[in-house]
Structure formats: C-alpha cells, structure tokens
Protein backbone atom coordinates (compact mmCIF):
# COMPACT_ATOMS: atom_id res chain seq x y z
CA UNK A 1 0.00 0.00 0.00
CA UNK A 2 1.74 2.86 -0.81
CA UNK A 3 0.75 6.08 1.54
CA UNK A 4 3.78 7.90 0.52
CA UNK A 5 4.26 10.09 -2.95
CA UNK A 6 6.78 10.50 -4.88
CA UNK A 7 10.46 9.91 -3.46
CA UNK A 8 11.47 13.67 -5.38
CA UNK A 9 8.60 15.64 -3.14
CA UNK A 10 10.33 17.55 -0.86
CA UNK A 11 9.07 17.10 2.36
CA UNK A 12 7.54 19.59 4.79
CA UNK A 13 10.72 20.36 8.00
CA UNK A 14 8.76 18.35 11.33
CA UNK A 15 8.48 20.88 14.04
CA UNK A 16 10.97 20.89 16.71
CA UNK A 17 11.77 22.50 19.38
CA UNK A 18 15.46 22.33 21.30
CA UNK A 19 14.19 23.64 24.99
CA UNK A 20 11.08 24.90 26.41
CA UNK A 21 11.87 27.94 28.92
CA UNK A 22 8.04 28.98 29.59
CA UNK A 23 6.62 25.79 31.49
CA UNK A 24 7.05 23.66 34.61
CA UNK A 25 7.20 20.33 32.62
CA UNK A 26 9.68 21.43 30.60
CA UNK A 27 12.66 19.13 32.09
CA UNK A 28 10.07 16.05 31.95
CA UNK A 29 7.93 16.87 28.99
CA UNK A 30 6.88 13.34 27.55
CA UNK A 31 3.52 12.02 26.25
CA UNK A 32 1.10 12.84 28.71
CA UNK A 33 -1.62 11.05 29.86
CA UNK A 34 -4.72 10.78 27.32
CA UNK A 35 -7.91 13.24 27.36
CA UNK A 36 -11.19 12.57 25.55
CA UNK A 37 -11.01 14.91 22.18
CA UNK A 38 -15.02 15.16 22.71
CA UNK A 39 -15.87 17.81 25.55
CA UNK A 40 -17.41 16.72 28.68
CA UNK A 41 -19.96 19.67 27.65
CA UNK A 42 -20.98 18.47 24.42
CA UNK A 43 -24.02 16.96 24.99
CA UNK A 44 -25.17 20.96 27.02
CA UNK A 45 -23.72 22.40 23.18
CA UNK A 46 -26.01 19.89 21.31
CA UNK A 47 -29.33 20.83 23.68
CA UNK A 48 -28.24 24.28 23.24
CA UNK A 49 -28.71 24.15 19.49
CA UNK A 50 -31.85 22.12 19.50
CA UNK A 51 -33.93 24.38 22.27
CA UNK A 52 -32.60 28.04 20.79
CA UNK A 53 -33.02 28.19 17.23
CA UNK A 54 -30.80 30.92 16.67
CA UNK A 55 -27.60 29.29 18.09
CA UNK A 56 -28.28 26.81 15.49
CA UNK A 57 -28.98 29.01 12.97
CA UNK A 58 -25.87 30.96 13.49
CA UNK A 59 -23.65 28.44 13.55
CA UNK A 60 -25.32 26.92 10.03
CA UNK A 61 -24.82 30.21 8.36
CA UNK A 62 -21.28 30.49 9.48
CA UNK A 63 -20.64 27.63 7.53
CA UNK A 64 -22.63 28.36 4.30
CA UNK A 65 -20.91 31.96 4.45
CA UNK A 66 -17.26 30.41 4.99
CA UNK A 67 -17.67 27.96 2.34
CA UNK A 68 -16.70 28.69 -1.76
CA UNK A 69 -13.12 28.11 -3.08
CA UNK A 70 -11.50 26.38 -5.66
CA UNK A 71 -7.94 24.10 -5.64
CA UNK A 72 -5.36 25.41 -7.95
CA UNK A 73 -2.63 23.20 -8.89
CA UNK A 74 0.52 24.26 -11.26
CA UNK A 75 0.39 21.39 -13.14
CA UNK A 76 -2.84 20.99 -16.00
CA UNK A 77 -3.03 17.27 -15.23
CA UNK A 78 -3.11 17.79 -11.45
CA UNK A 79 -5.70 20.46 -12.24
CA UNK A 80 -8.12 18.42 -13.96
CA UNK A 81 -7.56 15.19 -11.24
CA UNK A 82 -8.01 17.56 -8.46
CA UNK A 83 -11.29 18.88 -9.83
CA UNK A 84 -12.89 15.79 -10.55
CA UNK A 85 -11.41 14.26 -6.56
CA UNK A 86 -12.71 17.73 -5.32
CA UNK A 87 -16.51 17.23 -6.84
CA UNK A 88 -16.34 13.17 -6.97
CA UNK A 89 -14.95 12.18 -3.33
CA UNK A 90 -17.10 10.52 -1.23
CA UNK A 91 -17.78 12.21 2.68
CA UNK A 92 -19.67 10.10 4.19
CA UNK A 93 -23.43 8.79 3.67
CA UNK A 94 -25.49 11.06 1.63
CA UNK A 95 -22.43 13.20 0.81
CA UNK A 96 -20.01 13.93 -1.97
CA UNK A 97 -17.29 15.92 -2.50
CA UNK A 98 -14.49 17.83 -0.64
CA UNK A 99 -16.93 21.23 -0.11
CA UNK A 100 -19.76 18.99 1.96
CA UNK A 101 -17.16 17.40 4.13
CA UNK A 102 -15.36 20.51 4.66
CA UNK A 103 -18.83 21.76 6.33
CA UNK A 104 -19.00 19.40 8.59
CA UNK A 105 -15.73 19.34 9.72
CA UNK A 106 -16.37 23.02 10.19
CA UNK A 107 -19.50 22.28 12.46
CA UNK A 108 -17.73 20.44 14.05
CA UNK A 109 -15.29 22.18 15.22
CA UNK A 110 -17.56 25.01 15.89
CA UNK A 111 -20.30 22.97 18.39
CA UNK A 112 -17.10 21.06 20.11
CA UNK A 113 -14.03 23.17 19.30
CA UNK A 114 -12.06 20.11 18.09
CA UNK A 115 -12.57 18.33 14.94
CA UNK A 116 -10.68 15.37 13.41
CA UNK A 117 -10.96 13.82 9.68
CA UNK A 118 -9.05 10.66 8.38
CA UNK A 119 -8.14 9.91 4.53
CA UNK A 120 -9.79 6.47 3.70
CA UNK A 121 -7.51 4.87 1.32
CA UNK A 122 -9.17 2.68 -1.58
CA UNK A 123 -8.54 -1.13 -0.81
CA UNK A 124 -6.23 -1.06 -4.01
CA UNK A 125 -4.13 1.77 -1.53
CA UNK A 126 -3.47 3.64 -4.65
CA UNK A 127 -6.30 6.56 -4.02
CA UNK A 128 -8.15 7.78 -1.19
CA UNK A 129 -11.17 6.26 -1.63
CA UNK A 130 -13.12 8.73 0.83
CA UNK A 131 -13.00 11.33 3.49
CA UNK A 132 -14.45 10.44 6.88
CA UNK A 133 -15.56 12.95 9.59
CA UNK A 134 -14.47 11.01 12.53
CA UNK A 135 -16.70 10.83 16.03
CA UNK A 136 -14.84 12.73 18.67
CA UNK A 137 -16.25 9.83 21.44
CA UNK A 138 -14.02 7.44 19.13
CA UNK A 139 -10.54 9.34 19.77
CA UNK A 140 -8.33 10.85 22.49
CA UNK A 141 -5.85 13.32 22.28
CA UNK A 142 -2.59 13.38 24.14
CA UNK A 143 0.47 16.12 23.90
CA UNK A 144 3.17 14.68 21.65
CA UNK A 145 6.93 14.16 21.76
CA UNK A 146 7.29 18.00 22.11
CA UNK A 147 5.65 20.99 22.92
CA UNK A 148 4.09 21.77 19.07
CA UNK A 149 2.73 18.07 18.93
CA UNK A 150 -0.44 16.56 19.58
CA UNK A 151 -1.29 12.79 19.23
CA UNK A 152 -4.72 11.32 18.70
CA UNK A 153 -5.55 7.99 20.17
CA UNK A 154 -8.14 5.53 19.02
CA UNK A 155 -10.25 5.43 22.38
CA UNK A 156 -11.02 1.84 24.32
CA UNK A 157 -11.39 0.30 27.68
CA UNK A 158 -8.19 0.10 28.59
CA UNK A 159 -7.00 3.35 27.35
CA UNK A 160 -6.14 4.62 24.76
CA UNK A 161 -4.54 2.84 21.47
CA UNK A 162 -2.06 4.49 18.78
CA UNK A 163 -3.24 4.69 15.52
CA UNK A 164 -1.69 2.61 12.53
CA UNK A 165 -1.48 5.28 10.01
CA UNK A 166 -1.49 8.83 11.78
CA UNK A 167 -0.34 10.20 8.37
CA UNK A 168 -3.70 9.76 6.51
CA UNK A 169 -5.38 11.73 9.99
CA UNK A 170 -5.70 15.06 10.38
CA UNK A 171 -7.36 17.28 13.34
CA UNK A 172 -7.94 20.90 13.75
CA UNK A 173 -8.43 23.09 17.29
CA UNK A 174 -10.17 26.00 17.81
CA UNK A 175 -9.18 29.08 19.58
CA UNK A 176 -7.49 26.37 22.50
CA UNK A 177 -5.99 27.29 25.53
CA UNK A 178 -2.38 27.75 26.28
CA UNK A 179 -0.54 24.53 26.83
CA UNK A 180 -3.90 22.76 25.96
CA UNK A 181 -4.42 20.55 22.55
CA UNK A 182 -7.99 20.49 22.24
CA UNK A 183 -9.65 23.68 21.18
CA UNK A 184 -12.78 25.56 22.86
CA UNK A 185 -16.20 25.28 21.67
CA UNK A 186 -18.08 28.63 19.91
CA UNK A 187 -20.72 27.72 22.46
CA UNK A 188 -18.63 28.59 25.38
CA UNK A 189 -20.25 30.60 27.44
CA UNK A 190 -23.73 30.32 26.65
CA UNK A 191 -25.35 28.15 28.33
CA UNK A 192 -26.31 30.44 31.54
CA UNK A 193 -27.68 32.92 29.07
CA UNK A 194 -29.65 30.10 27.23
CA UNK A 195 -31.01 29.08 30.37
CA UNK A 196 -32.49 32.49 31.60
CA UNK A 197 -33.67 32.79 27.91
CA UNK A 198 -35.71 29.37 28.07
CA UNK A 199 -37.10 29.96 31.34
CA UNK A 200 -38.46 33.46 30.01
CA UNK A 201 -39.76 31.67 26.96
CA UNK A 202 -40.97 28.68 29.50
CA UNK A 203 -42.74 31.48 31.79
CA UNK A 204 -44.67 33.08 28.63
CA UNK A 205 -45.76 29.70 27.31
CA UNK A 206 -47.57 28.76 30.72
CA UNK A 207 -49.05 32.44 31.16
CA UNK A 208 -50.36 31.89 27.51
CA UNK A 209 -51.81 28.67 28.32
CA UNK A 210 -53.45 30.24 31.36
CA UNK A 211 -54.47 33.39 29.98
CA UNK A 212 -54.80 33.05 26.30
CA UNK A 213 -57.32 29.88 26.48
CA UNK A 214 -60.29 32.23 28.33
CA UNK A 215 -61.58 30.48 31.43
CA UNK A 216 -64.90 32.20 32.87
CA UNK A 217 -66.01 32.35 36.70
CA UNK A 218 -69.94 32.58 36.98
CA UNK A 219 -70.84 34.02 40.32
CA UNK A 220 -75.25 33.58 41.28
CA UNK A 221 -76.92 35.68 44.14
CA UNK A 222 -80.23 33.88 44.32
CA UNK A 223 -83.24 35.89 45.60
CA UNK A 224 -84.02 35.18 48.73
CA UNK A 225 -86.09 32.00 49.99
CA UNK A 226 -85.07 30.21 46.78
CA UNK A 227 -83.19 26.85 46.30
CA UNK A 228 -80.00 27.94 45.80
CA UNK A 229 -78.38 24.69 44.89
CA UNK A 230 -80.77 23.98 42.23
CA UNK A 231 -80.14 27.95 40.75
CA UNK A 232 -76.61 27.12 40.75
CA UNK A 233 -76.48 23.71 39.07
CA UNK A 234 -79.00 24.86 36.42
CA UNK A 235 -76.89 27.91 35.79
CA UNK A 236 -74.07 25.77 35.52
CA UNK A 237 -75.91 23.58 33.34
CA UNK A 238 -76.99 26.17 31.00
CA UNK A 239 -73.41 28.14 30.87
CA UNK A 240 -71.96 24.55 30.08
CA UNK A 241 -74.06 24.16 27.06
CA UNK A 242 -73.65 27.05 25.62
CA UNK A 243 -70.01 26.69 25.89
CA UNK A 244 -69.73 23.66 24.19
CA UNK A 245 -72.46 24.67 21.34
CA UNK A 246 -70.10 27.82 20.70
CA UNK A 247 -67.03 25.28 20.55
CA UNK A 248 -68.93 23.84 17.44
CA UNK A 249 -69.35 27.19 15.80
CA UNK A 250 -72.81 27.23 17.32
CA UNK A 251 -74.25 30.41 19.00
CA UNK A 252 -76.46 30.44 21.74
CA UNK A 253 -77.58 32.61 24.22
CA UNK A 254 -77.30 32.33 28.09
CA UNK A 255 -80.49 33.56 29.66
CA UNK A 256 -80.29 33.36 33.83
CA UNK A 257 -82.47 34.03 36.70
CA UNK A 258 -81.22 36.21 39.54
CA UNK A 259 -78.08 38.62 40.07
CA UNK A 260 -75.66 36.88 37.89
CA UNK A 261 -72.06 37.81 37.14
CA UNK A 262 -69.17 36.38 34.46
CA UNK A 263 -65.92 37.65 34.41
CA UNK A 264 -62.69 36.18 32.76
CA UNK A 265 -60.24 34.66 35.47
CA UNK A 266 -56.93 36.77 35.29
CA UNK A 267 -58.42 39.35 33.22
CA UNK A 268 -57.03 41.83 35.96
CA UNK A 269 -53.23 40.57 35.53
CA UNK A 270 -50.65 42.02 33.17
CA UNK A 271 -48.34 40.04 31.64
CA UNK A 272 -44.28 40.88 32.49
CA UNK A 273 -42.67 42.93 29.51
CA UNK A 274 -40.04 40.66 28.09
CA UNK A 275 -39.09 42.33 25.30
CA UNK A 276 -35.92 44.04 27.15
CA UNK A 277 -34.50 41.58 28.74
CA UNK A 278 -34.71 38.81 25.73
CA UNK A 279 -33.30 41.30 23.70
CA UNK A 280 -30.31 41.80 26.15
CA UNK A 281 -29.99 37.78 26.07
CA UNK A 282 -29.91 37.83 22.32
CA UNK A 283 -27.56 40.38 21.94
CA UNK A 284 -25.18 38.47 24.15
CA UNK A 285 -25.77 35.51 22.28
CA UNK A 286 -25.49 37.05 18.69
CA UNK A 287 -22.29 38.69 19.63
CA UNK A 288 -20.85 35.71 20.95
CA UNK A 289 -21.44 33.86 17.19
CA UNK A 290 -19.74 36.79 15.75
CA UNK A 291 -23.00 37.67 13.11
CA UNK A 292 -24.55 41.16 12.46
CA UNK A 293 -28.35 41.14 13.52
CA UNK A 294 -29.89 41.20 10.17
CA UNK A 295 -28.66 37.85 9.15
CA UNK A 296 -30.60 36.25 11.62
CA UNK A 297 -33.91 37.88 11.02
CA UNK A 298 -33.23 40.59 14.27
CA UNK A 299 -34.33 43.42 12.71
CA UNK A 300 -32.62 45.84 15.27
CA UNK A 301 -32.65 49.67 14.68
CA UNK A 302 -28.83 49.92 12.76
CA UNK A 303 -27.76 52.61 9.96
CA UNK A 304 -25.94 51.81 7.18
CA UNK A 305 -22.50 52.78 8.27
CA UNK A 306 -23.04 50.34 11.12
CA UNK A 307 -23.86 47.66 8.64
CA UNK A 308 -20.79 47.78 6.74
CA UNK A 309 -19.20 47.70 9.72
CA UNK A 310 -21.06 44.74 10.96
CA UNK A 311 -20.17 43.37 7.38
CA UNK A 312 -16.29 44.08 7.72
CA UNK A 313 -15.66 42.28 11.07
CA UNK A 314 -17.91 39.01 10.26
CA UNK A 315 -15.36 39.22 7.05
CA UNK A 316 -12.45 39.37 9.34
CA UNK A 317 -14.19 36.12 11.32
CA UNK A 318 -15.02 34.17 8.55
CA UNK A 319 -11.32 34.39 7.55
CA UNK A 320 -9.87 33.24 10.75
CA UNK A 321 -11.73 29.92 10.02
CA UNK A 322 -10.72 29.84 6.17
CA UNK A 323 -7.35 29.78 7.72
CA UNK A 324 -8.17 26.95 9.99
CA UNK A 325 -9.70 24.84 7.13
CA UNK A 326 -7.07 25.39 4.58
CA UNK A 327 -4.52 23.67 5.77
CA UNK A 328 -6.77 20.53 6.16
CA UNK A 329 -7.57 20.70 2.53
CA UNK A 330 -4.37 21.31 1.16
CA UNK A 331 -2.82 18.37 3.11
CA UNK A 332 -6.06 16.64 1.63
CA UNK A 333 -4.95 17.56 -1.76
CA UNK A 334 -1.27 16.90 -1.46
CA UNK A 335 -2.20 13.19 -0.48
CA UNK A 336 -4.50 12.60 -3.73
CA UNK A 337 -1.60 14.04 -5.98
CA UNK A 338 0.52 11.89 -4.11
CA UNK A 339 -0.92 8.70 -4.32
CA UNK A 340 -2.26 9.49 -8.17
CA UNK A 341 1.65 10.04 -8.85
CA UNK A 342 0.77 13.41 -9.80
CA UNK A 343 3.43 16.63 -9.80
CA UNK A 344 2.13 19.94 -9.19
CA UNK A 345 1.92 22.11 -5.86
CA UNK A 346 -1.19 22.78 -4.37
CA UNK A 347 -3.07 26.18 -3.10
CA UNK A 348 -6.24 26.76 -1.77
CA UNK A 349 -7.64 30.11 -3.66
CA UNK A 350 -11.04 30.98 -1.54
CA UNK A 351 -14.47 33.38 -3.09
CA UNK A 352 -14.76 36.39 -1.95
CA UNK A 353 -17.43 36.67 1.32
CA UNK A 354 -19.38 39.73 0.46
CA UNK A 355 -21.27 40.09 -2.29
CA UNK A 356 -21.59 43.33 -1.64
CA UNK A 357 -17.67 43.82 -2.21
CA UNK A 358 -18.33 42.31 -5.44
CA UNK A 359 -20.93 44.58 -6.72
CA UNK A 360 -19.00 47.66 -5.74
CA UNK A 361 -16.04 45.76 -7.53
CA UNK A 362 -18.05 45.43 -10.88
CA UNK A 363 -19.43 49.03 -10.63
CA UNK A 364 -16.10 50.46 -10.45
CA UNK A 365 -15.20 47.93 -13.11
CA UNK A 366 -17.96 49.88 -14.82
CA UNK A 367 -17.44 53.13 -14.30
CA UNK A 368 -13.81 52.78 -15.45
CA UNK A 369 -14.56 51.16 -18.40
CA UNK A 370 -17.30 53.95 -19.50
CA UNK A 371 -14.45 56.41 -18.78
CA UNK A 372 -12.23 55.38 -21.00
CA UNK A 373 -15.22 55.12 -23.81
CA UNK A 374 -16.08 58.45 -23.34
CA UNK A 375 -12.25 59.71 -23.08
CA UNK A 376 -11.70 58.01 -26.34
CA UNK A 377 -14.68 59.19 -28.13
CA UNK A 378 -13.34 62.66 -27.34
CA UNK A 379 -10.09 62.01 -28.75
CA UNK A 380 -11.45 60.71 -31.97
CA UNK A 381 -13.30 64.05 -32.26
CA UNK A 382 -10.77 66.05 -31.46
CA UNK A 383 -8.28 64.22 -34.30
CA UNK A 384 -10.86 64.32 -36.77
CA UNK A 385 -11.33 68.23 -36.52
C-alpha cells in the first residue's frame, strides 16, 4: 500500500523545538496522559442548538458563508484530477465531494471546538477512496513528543490505542488554551444565558396557556327564599351548554335568573414585559457567534455605516476559520496528488465573502470602463477636426 508520494517531493521540516523555557514540565515533557477529544460539555452544546433556534442558525450560516473556493494546482493534469477528486470524493453517507465534508468538519469544530478527519484509502491503496468525519467519542488526544505536537488515540477500555497510520489523519483546534491541545467550543459561554432565555420563553408559554385559552367564573346571588343549589347547578348547566355549542361554531344565548355575574379569570393581571430583557440575552448571544443582527432575522434599529461595519468584522471572522480549514484541505490535496503520482503544488484560492464587495467591484469595473469610452470618443473628435 503505498501512503507515501513521490520519493522527489520535498518534504515539509517536522516541528521541533530544542528547549522549552516557559513551562514547569519542561525538564520532563513526555507524552502525557490521554484526554477525551469530545468535551465533557458536548451533549449541554447539542441541547443548546436544539432548544434556541438561533444558536443553530448561526452556527449553520457560518458555515454556508465560509464555504466557496477552488484548488489550484501548477500542473494541467493535477488540475483536472483535483477537480474531478474535489466534486467526486465521497464524505460520508449522503455526501459527496471535498466542499460537503469541509462543512461538517467546520460544524464540528464550531459545536465542540475540536474536529478530526481521516483519509480512507481505496482497498487497491493507490487513491483515497473517501473522506471520513471522525466521532470525537471514538478518539483521544494526548500532547506529543514536544511541545508543538499533539497525538490522537483511538479510544477503548483500557485506554487509549495508537493509531496505525497517523499520516492519513488530520485534526484541527479552535481558539485552545495555552498549553492545551484540544480547542474551545463557539458555544462557550452560553449556556447560563440560554437558560435564563428558556425559562423566560418557558414562563410566557404557561401564562399563555393560562391566559390566552379564556376560562370564565360565573358568580349567582339567588333571591331570597329560593333553592339555591338547584339555581346554581341549572346555571351551571346552562353556561356549560352554551359553551360547548359555541365550541362547534354554534351560537347560543345564556339567559339566567337572579343577580348573575361572568368575568374572565386573570383578566385583571398584566403580563411581564419581556421584550428588554430577551433582547439583552440575544444580543449576548449574537455577539458571541460573531454575526450582524440582520442575518438572523433581528431586525434591530442599525444605519448603514453600522452595517458595513457589521459586514467588515464578520469578514475578518469568517477568515480566521478559512485559515483553519485550509490547511486541512491542502494536506487533503497533497495526499490525492501523491498517491495518483501526480506533480504539481497545491493552493487553496477561496471566493470572496461579500457580495456586496463584489458589486462595488463590478461598478467600479464599470465606471472605469465607460471612462475610457467616453475619453476616447473625445479624442477621436478632437483628431478628426
């Protein structure tokens, strides 16, 4: 099986390091012991995302907006083979191509802040045959030989196992801490907010339910000397009916006896404003995902300077995780020219994230162009005079 290119590739310099001055360990730093790559929080992120919409939201419209490039190779037959394994690849079931696993690996490592991928070879070992999105319950993670290392560990019962071909896996962190491997979760932070946001939303659901579905007290003064049990269970009897006949789209009246009195039970409460304090909650929560309001439906009072603005930073955030991903799918690349026997080097080239940019871009484009008509034209009638 060959898992190794050509023997004329140069090869990438392994990352070393000669001393650490800046930690404890440093005289005994060794493999450590192994850590589960999936957080003990993940199953809070996962609720998260199912009971607040808009955390889910956010984090699925990162990933659509991050998403568009293209794989450039310098050599026309590495071109063509990398477009076809680009489009053709398979990523798992009910997904093709390098763009669909790329996503996930991206939501991934969003929801957990780790993510880890392995290149399936085909059983002829010649190609990769597909990507795989690994489960992070399925690995651990351990610091490597040195300080710039990390090793992933096939998880089991009695610890964790090494893998047999670490070269064809891959793993990405995000944002981690210092001295730590595995990276921090987008979600961090939120839960406490998500919690006083669901109980709000949990308190207006059962004041609706009490409120909004009417319930009526009846309240009978009989005259005096009459049976007043019989007045009220005939009253009752009566209201009842014509309850049930207006259920059915029926209307009749209620005609009583005596000093008789309805009212609507709770008609005197108020319910609690919520509006400022969910709005509070979801600005906490918005900022914390890095989006501008609009893109999530919050129609929030903004001008247009503010927009761009808005526009220009979730730029700058959706090209930290570009640079994040790009490494994983040039090393993706590099292994497919490989093992196809394939020369050519290998660059990730990315679209451009506003399409506003590019409609400013293609006015000037414009503008330029029907300057130059018009400067033209004025030459020509200036040399024909």
């Amino acid at each position: 099986m060959r898992l190794f290119g050509r023997k004329d590739r140069e090869e990438a310099p392994r990352a070393g390091v000669a001393a650490l001055q800046t930690s404890r360990r440093a005289g005994e730093w060794g493999r450590g012991f192994p850590a589960p790559l999936r957080p003990g929080e993940a199953a809070l992120y996962e609720g998260l995302r199912e009971a607040v919409p808009i955390i889910d939201a956010a984090l699925q419209k990162i990933v659509r907006l991050t998403a568009g490039f293209r794989v450039v190779c310098s050599d026309p037959r590495g071109q063509a083979f990398l477009d076809r394994f680009r489009k053709e690849v398979p990523a798992g079931s009910g997904c093709r191509g390098l763009d669909g696993f790329l996503s996930g690996y991206l939501m991934s490592l969003l929801t957990y802040g780790s993510a880890a991928g392995e290149m399936v070879l085909a059983p002829t070992g010649d190609r990769i045959g597909a990507l795989y999105l690994s489960d992070l319950r399925d690995l651990e993670i351990r610091r490597g030989e040195n300080p710039l290392e990390a090793e992933l560990l096939l998880a089991g019962p009695g610890g964790g196992v090494p893998l047999p071909y670490p070269e064809l896996v891959f793993f990405s962190a995000l944002n981690p801490e210092p001295g730590e491997a595995a990276g921090r979760s987008l979600l961090r932070g939120l839960p406490f907010l998500s919690s006083v946001l669901m109980e709000i939303y949990r308190a207006m659901g059962e004041n609706f339910r009490r409120v909004g579905a009417l319930r009526y007290a009846v309240t009978v003064k009989p005259e005096p000397g009459s049976d007043a049990q019989g007045v009220a269970d005939a009253v009752a009897r009566e209201w009842s009916g014509a309850m049930e006949a207006a259920g059915q789209g029926e209307l009749r009246d209620f005609v009583a006896v005596g000093d008789v009195s309805i009212r609507v039970i709770g008609a005197d409460n108020q319910f609690i404003d919520t509006e400022i304090p969910v709005r509070q909650l979801l600005e906490q929560i918005v900022a914390k995902t890095g989006l501008p309001p609009f893109l999530l439906g919050l129609s929030w009072s903004t001008t247009e300077r503010m927009s761009r603005q808005q526009a220009d930073i979730l730029t700058t955030e959706l090209e930290s995780y570009r640079s994040i991903l790009t490494p994983v799918a040039e090393r993706i690349c590099r292994m497919a020219l490989d093992l196809a026997g394939l020369p050519g080097e290998v660059g990730i080239e990315w679209e451009s994230i506003s399409l506003q940019d590019e409609v400013e871009a293609a006015n000037a484009r414009y503008t330029n162009a029907r300057a130059a008509l018009l400067e033209r034209e004025l030459k020509e009638k200036e040399g024909s005079k």
